[in-house]
N, C-alpha and C. Protein backbone atom coordinates (compact mmCIF):
# COMPACT_ATOMS: atom_id res chain seq x y z
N UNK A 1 0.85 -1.19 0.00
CA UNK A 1 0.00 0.00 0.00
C UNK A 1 0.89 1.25 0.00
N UNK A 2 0.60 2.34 -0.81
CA UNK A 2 1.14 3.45 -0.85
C UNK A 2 0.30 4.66 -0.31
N UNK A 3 0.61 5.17 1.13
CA UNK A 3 0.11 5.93 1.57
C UNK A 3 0.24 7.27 1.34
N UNK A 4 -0.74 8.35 0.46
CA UNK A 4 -0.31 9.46 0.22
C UNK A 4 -1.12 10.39 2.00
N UNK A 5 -1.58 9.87 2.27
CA UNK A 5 -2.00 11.03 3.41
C UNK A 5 -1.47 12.24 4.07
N UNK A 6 -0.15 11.82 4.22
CA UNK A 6 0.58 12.95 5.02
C UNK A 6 1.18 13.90 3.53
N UNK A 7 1.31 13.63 2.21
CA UNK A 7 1.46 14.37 0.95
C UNK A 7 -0.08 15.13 0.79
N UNK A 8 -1.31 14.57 0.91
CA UNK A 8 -2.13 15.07 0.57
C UNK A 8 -2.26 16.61 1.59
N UNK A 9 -1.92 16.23 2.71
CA UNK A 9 -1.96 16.50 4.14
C UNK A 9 -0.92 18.26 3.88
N UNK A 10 0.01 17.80 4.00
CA UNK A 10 1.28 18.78 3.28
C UNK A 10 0.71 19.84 2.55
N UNK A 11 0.38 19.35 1.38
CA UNK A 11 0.02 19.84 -0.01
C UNK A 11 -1.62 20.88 0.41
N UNK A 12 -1.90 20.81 0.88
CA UNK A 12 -3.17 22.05 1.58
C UNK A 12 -2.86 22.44 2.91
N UNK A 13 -1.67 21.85 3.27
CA UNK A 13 -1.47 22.47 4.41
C UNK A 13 -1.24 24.56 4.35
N UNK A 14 -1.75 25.42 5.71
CA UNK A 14 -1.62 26.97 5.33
C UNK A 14 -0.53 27.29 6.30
N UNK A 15 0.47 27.49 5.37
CA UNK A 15 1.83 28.07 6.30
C UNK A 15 1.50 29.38 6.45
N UNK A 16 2.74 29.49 7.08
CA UNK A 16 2.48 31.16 8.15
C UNK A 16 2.14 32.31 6.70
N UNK A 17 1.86 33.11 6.79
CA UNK A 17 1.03 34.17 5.85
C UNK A 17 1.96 35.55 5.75
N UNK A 18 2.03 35.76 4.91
CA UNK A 18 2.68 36.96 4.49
C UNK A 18 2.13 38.57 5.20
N UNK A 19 2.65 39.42 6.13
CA UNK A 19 1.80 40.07 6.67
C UNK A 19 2.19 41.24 5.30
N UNK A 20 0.98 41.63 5.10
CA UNK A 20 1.38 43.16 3.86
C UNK A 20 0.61 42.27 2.86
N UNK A 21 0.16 40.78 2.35
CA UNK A 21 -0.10 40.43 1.25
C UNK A 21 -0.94 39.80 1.41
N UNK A 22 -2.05 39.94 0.92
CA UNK A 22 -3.55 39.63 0.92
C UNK A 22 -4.20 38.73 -0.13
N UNK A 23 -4.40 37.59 0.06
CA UNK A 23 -5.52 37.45 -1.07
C UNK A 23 -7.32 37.23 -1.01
N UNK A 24 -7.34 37.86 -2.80
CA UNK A 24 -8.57 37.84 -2.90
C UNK A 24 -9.57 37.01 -2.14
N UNK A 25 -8.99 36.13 -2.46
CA UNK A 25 -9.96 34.84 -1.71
C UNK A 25 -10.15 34.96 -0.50
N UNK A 26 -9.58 35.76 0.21
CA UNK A 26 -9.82 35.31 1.87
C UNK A 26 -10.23 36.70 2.41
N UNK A 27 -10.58 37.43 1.49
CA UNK A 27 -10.97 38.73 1.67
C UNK A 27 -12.45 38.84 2.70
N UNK A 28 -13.30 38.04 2.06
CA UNK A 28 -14.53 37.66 2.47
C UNK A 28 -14.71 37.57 3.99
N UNK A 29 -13.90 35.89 4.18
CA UNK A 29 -13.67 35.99 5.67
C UNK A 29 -12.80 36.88 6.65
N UNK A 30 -11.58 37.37 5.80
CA UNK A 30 -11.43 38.55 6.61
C UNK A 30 -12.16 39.94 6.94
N UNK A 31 -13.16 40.11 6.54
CA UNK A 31 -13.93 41.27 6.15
C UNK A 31 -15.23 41.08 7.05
N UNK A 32 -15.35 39.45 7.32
CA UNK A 32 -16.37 39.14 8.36
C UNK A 32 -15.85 38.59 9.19
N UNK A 33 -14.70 38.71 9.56
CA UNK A 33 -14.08 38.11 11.22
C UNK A 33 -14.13 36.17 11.23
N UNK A 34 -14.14 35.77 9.92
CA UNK A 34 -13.86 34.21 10.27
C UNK A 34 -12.22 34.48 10.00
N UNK A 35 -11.74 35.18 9.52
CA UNK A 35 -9.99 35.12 9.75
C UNK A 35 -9.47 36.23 10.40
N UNK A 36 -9.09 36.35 11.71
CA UNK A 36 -8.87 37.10 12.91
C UNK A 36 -7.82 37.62 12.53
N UNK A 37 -6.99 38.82 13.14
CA UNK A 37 -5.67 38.51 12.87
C UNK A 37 -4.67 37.63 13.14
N UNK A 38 -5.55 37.32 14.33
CA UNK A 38 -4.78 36.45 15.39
C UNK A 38 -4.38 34.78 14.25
N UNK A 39 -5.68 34.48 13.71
CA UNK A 39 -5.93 33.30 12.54
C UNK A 39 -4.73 33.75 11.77
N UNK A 40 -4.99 34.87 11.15
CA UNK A 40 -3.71 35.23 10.17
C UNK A 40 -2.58 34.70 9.97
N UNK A 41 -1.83 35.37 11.22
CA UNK A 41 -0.64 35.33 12.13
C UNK A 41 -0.53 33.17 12.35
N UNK A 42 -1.38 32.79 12.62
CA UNK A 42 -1.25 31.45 13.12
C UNK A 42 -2.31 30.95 12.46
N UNK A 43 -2.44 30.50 11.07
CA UNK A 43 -3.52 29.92 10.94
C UNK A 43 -4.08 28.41 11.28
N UNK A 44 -5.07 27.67 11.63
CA UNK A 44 -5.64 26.48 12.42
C UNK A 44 -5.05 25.52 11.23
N UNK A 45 -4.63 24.25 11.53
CA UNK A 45 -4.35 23.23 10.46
C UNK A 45 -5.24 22.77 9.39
N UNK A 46 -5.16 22.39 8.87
CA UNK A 46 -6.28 21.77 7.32
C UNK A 46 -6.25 20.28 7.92
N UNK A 47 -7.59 19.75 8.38
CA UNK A 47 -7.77 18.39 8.57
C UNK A 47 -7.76 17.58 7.46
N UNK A 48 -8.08 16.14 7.08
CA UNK A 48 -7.76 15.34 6.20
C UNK A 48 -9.18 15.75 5.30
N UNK A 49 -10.28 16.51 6.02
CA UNK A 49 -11.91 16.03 4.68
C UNK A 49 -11.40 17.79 4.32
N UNK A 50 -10.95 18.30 4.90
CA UNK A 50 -10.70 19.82 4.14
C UNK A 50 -9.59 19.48 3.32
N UNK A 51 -8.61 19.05 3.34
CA UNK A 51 -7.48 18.67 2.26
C UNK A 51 -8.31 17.69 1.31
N UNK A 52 -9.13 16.97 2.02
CA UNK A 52 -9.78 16.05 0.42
C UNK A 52 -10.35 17.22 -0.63
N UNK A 53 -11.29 17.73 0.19
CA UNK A 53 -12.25 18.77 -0.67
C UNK A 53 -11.81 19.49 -1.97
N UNK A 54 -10.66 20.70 -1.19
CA UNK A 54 -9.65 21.16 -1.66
C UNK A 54 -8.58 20.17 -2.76
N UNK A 55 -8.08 19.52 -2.32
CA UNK A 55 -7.85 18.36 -3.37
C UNK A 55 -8.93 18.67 -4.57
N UNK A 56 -10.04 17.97 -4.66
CA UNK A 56 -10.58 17.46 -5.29
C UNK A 56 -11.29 19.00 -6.28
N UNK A 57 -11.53 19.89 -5.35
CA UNK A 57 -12.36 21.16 -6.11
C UNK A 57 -11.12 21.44 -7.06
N UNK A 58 -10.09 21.11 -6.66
CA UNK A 58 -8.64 21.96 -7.65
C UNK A 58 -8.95 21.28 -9.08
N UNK A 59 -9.24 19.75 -8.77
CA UNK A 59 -9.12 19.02 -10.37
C UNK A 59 -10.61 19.34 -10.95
N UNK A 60 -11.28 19.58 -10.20
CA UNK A 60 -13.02 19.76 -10.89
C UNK A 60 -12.30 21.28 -11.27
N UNK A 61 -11.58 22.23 -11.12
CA UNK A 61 -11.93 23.72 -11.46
C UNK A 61 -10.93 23.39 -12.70
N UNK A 62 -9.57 23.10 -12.93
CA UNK A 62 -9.25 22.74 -13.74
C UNK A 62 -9.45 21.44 -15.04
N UNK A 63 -10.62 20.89 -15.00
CA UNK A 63 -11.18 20.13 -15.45
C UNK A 63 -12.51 20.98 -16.31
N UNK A 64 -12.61 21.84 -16.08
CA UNK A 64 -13.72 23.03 -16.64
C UNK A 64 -12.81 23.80 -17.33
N UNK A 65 -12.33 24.50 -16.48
CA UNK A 65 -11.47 25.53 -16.99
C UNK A 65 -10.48 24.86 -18.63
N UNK A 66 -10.52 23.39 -18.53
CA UNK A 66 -9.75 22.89 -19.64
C UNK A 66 -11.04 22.98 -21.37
N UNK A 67 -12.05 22.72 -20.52
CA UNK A 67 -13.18 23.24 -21.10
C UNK A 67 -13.84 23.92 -21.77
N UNK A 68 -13.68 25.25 -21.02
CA UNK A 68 -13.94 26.59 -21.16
C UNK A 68 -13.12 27.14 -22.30
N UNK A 69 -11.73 26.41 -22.40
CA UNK A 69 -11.13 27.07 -23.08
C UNK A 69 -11.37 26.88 -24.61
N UNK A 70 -11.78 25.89 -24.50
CA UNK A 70 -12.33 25.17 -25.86
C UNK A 70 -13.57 25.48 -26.71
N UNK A 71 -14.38 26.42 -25.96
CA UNK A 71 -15.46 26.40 -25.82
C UNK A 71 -15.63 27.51 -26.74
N UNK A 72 -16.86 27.78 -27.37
CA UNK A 72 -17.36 28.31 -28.60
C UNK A 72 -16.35 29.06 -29.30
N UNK A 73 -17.21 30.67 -29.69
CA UNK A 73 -16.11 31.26 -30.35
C UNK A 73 -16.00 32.46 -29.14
N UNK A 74 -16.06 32.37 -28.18
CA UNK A 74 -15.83 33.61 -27.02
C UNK A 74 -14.43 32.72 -26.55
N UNK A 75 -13.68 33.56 -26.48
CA UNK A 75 -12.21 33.40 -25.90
C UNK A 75 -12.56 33.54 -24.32
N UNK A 76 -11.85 32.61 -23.56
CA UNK A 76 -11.88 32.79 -22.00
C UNK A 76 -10.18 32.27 -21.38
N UNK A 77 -9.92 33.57 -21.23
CA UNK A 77 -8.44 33.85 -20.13
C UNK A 77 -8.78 32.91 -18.89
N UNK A 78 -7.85 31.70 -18.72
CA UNK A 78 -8.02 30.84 -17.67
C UNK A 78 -7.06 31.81 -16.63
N UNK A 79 -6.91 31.00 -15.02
CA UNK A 79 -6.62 31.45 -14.65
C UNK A 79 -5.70 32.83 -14.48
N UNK A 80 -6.12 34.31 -14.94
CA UNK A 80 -5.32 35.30 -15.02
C UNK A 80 -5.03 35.93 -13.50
N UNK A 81 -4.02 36.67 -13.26
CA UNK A 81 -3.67 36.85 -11.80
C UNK A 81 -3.78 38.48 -12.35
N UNK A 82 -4.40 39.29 -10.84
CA UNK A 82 -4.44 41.00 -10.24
C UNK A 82 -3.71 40.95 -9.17
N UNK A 83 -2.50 42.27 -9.54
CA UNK A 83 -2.54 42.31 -7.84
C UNK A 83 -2.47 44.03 -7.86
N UNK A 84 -3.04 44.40 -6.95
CA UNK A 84 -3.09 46.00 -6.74
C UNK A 84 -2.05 46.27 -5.46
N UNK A 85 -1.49 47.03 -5.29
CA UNK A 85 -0.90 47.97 -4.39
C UNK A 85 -1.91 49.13 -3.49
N UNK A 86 -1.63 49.07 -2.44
CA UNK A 86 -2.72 49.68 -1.53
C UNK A 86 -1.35 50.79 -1.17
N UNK A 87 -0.17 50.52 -1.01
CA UNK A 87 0.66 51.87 -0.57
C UNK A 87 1.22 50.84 0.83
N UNK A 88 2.12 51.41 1.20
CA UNK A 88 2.65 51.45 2.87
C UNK A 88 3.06 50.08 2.54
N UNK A 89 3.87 49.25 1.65
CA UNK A 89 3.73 47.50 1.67
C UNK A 89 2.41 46.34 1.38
N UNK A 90 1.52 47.39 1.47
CA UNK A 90 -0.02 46.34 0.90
C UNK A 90 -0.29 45.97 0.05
N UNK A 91 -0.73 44.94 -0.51
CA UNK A 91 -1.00 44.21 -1.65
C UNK A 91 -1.82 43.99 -1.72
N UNK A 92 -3.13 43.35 -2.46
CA UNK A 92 -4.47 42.64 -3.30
C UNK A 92 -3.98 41.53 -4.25
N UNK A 93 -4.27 40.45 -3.85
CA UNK A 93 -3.88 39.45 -5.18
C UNK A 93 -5.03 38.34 -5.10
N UNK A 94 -5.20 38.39 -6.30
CA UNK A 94 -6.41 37.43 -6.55
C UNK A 94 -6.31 37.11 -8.42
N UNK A 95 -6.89 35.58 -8.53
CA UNK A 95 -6.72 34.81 -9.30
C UNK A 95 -8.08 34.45 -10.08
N UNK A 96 -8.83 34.92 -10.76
CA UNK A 96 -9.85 34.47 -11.54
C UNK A 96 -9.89 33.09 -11.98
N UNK A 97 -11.23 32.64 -11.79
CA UNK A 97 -10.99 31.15 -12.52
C UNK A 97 -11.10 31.32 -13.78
N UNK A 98 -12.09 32.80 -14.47
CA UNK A 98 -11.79 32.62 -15.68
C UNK A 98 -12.30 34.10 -16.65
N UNK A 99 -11.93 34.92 -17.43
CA UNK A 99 -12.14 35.50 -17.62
C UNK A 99 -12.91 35.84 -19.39
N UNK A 100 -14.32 36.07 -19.47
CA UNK A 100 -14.56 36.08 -20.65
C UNK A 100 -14.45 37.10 -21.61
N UNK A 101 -14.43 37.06 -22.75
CA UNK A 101 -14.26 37.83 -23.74
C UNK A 101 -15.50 39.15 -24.03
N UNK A 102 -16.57 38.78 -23.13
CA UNK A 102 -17.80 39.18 -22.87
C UNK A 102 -17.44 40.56 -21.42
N UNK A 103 -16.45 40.78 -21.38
CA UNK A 103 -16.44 41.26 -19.83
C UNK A 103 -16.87 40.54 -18.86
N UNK A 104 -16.90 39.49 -18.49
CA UNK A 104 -17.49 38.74 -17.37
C UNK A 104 -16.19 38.16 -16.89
N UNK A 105 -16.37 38.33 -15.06
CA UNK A 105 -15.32 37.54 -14.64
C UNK A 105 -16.65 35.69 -14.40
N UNK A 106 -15.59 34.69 -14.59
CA UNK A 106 -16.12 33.53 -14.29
C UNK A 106 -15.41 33.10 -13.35
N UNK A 107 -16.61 32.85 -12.28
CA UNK A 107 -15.81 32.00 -10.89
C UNK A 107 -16.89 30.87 -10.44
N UNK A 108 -16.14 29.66 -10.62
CA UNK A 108 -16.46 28.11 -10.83
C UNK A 108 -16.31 27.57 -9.21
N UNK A 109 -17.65 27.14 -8.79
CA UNK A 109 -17.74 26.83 -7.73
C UNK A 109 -18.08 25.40 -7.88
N UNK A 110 -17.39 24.17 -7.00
CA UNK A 110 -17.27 23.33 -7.33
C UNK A 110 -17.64 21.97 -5.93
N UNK A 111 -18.96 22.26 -5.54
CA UNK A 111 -19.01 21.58 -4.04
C UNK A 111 -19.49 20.35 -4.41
N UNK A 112 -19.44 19.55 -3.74
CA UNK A 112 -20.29 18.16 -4.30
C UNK A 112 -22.45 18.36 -4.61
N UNK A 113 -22.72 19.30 -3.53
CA UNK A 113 -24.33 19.62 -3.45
C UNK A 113 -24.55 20.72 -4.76
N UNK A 114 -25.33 20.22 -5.30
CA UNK A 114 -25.74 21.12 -6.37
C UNK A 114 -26.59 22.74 -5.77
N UNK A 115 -26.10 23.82 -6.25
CA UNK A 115 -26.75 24.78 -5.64
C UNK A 115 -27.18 25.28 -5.82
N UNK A 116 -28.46 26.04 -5.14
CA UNK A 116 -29.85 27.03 -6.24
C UNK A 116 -29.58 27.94 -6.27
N UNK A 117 -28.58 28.64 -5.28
CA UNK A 117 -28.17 29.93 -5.73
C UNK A 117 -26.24 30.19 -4.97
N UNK A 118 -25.85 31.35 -5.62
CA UNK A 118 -24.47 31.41 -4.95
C UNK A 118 -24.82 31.82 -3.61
N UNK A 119 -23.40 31.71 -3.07
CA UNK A 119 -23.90 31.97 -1.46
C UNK A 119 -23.37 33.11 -1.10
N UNK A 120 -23.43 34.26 -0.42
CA UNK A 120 -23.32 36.16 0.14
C UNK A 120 -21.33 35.78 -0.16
N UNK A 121 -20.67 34.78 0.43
CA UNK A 121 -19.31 34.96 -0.34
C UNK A 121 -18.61 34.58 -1.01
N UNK A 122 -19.93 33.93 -2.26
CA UNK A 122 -19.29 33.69 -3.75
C UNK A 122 -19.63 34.56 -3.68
N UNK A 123 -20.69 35.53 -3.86
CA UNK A 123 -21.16 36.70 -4.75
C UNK A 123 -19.90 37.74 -4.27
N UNK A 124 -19.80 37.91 -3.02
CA UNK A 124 -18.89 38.67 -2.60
C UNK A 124 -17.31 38.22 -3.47
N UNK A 125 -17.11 37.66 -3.32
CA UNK A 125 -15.68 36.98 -4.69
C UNK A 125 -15.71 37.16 -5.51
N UNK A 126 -17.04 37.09 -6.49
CA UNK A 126 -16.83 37.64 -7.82
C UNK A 126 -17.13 39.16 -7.74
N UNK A 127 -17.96 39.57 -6.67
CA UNK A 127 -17.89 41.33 -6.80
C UNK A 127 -16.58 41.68 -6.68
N UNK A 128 -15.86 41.20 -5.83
CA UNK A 128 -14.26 41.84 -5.96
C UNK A 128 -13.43 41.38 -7.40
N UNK A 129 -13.35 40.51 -7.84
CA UNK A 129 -12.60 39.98 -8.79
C UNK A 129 -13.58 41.24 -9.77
N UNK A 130 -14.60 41.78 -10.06
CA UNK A 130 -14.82 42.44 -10.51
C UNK A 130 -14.27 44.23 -10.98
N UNK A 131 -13.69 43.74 -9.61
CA UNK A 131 -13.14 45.36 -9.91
C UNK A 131 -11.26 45.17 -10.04
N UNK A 132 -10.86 44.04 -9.35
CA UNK A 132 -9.50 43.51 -9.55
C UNK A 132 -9.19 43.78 -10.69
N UNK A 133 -10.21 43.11 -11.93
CA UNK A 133 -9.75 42.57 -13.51
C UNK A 133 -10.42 43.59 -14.10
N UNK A 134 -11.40 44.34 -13.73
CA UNK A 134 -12.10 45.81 -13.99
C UNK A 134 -12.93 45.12 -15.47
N UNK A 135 -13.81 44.16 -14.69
CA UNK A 135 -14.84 43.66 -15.54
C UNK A 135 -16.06 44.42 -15.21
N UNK A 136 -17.34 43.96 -16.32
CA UNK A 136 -18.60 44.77 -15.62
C UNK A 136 -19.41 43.88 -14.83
N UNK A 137 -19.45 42.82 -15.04
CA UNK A 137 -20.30 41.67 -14.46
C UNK A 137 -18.99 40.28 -13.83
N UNK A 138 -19.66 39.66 -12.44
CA UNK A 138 -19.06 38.69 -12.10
C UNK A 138 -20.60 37.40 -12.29
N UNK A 139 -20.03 36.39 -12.96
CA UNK A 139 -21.16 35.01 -12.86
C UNK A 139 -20.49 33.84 -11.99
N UNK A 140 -21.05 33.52 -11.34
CA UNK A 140 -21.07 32.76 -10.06
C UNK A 140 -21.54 31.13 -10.89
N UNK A 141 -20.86 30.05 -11.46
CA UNK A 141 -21.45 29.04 -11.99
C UNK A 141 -20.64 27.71 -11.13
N UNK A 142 -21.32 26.70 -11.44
CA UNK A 142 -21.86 25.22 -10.56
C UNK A 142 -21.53 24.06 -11.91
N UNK A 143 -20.36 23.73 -12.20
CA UNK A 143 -21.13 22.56 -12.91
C UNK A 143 -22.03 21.44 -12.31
N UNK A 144 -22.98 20.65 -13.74
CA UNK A 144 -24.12 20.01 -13.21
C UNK A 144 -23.75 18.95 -13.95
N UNK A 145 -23.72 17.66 -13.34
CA UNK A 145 -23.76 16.41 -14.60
C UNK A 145 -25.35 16.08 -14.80
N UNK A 146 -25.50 15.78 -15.92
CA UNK A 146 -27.11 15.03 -15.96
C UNK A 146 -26.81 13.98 -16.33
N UNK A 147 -27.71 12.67 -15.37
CA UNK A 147 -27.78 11.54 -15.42
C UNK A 147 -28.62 11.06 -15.98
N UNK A 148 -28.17 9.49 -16.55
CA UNK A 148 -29.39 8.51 -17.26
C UNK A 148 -29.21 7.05 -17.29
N UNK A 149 -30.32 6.60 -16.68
CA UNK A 149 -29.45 5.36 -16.08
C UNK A 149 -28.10 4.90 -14.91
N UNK A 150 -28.40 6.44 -14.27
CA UNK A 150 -27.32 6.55 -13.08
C UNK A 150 -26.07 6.79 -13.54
N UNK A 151 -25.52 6.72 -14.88
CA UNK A 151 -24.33 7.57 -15.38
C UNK A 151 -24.18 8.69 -16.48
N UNK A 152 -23.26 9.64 -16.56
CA UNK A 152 -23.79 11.19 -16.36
C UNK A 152 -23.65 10.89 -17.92
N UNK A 153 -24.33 11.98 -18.66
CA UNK A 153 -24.28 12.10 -20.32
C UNK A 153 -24.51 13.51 -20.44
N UNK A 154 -24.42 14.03 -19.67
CA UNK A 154 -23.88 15.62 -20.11
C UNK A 154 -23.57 16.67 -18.92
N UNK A 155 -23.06 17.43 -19.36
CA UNK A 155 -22.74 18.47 -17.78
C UNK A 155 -22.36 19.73 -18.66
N UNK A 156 -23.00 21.01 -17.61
CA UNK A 156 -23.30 22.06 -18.39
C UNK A 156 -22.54 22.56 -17.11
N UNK A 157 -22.85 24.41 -17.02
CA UNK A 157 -22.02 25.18 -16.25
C UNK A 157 -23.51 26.34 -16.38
N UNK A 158 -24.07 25.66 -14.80
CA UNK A 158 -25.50 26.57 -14.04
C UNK A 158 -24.63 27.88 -13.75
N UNK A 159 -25.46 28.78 -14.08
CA UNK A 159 -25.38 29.94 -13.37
C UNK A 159 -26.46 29.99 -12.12
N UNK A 160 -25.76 30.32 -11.15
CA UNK A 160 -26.07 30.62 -9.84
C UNK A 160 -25.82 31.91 -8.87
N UNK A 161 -25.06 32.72 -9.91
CA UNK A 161 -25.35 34.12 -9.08
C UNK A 161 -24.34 34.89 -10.36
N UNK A 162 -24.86 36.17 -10.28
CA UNK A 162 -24.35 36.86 -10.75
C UNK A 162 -24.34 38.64 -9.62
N UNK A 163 -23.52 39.30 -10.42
CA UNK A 163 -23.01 40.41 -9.89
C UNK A 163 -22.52 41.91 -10.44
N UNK A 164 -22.51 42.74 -10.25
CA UNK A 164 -22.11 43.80 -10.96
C UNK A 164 -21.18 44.78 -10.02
N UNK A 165 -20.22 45.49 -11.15
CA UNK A 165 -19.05 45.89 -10.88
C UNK A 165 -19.51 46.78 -9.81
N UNK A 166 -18.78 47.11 -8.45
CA UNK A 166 -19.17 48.66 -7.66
C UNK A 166 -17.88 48.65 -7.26
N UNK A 167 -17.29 50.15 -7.27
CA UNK A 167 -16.21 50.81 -7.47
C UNK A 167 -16.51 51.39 -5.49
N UNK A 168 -17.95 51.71 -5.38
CA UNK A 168 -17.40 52.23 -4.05
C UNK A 168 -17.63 51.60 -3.14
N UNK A 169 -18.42 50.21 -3.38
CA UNK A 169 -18.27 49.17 -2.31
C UNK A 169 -16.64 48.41 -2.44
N UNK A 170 -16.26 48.13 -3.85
CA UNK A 170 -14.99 47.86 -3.41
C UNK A 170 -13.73 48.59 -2.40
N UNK A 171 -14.12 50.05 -2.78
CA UNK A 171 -13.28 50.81 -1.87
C UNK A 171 -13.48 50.47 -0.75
N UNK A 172 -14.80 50.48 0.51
CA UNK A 172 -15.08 50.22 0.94
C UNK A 172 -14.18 48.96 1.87
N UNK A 173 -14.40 47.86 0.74
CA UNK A 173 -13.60 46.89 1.26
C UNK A 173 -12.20 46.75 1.57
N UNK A 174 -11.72 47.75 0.46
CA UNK A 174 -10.35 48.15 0.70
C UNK A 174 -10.12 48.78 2.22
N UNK A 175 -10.60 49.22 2.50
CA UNK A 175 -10.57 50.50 3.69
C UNK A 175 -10.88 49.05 5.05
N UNK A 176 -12.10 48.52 4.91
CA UNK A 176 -11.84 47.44 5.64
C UNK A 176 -10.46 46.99 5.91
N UNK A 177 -10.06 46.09 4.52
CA UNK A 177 -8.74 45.63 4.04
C UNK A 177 -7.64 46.43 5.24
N UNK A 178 -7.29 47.88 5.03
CA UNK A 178 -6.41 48.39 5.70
C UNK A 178 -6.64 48.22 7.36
N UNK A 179 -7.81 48.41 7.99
CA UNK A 179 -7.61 48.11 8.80
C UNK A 179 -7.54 47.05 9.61
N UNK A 180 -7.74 45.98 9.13
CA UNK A 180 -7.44 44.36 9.66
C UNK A 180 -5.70 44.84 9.15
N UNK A 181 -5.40 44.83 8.17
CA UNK A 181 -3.51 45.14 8.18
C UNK A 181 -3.18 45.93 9.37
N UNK A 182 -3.38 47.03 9.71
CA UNK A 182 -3.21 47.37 11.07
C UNK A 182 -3.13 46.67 11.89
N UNK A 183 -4.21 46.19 12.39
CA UNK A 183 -4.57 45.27 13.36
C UNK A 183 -2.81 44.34 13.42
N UNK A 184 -2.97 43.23 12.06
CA UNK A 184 -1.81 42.55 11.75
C UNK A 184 -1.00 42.78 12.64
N UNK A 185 -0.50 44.07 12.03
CA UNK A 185 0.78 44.33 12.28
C UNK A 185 1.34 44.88 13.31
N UNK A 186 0.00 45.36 14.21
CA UNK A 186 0.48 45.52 15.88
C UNK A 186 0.39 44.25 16.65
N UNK A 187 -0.30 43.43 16.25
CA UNK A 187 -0.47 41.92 16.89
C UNK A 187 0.88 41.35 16.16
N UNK A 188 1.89 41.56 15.24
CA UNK A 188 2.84 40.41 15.07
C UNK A 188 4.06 41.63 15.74
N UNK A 189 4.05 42.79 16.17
CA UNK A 189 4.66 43.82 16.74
C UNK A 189 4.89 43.31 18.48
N UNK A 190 3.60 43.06 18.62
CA UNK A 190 3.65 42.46 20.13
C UNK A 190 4.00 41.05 20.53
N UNK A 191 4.31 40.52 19.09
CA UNK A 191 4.55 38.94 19.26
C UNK A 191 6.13 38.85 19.38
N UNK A 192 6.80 40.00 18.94
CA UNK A 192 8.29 40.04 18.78
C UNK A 192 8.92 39.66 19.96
């Protein structure tokens, strides 16, 4: 037997965090207090069904995204990277799953439960990636397999939320943004 556990384990594991460098993705929960500074600074380990998940959403997003690219005559920029500068050492970096030729950012949500609608921080993810990539619209999509006879014969890409660009709620968030960095950086000041 070849045990990958402690590789799988590794491989989603969240090392210590860059204080000054932010990403998109975790904007959400930092912005609603599920990532403290204190979390920041020390974040909690990745158990084995969060490293599966993660595992597994990586090959479903790149498994679309291989897709997407193929896909009609609208060109779609796979993973493209933003990063903004806030001043004083601050950063913004965030990674689109996919960007269309349409102005739309596409962000591919990939849970095992099929979903009727996005949830307050997908929508919140693609509203920021919205102004990151300075698109007009963010779409929030789900692939779906359809079954027949209990094995799948087609799978499409549900839309489940969509979003539109705001320039002064993003600021907004920015300004949030700065002050959790504060915070940071007197909490890793007092850790010295």
């Amino acid at each position: 037997m070849i045990d990958l556990t402690e590789l799988l384990l590794a491989s989603h594991s969240r090392g210590p965090r860059e204080i000054g460098h932010y990403r998109a993705s975790d904007l959400y929960a930092i912005t609603h207090g599920y990532i403290t500074p204190e979390k920041f600074l020390k974040p909690d380990p990745v158990d084995f069904l969060g490293a599966f998940r993660m595992w597994q959403g990586t090959w479903r997003h790149k498994q679309v995204q291989e897709l997407l690219e193929k896909y009609g005559e609208e060109k779609y920029e796979i993973e493209p990277e933003a990063t903004i500068s806030l001043g004083e050492g601050l950063t913004l970096r965030g990674h689109a799953d996919a960007l269309s030729g349409s102005q739309e950012v596409i962000e591919i949500k990939t849970s095992d439960k099929v979903r009727g609608q996005a949830t307050a921080g997908h929508l919140y993810q693609a509203r920021v990636y919205c102004s990151l990539f300075d698109r007009r619209v963010g779409v929030v999509v789900q692939p779906v397999f359809v079954e027949k006879d209990g094995n799948p014969v087609k799978v499409y890409l549900k839309e489940i939320g969509r979003v539109e660009k705001n320039e002064v709620w993003f600021q907004q968030q920015l300004e949030k943004l700065r002050a959790f960095h504060t915070a940071v950086t007197k909490l890793a000041s007092l850790k010295e």
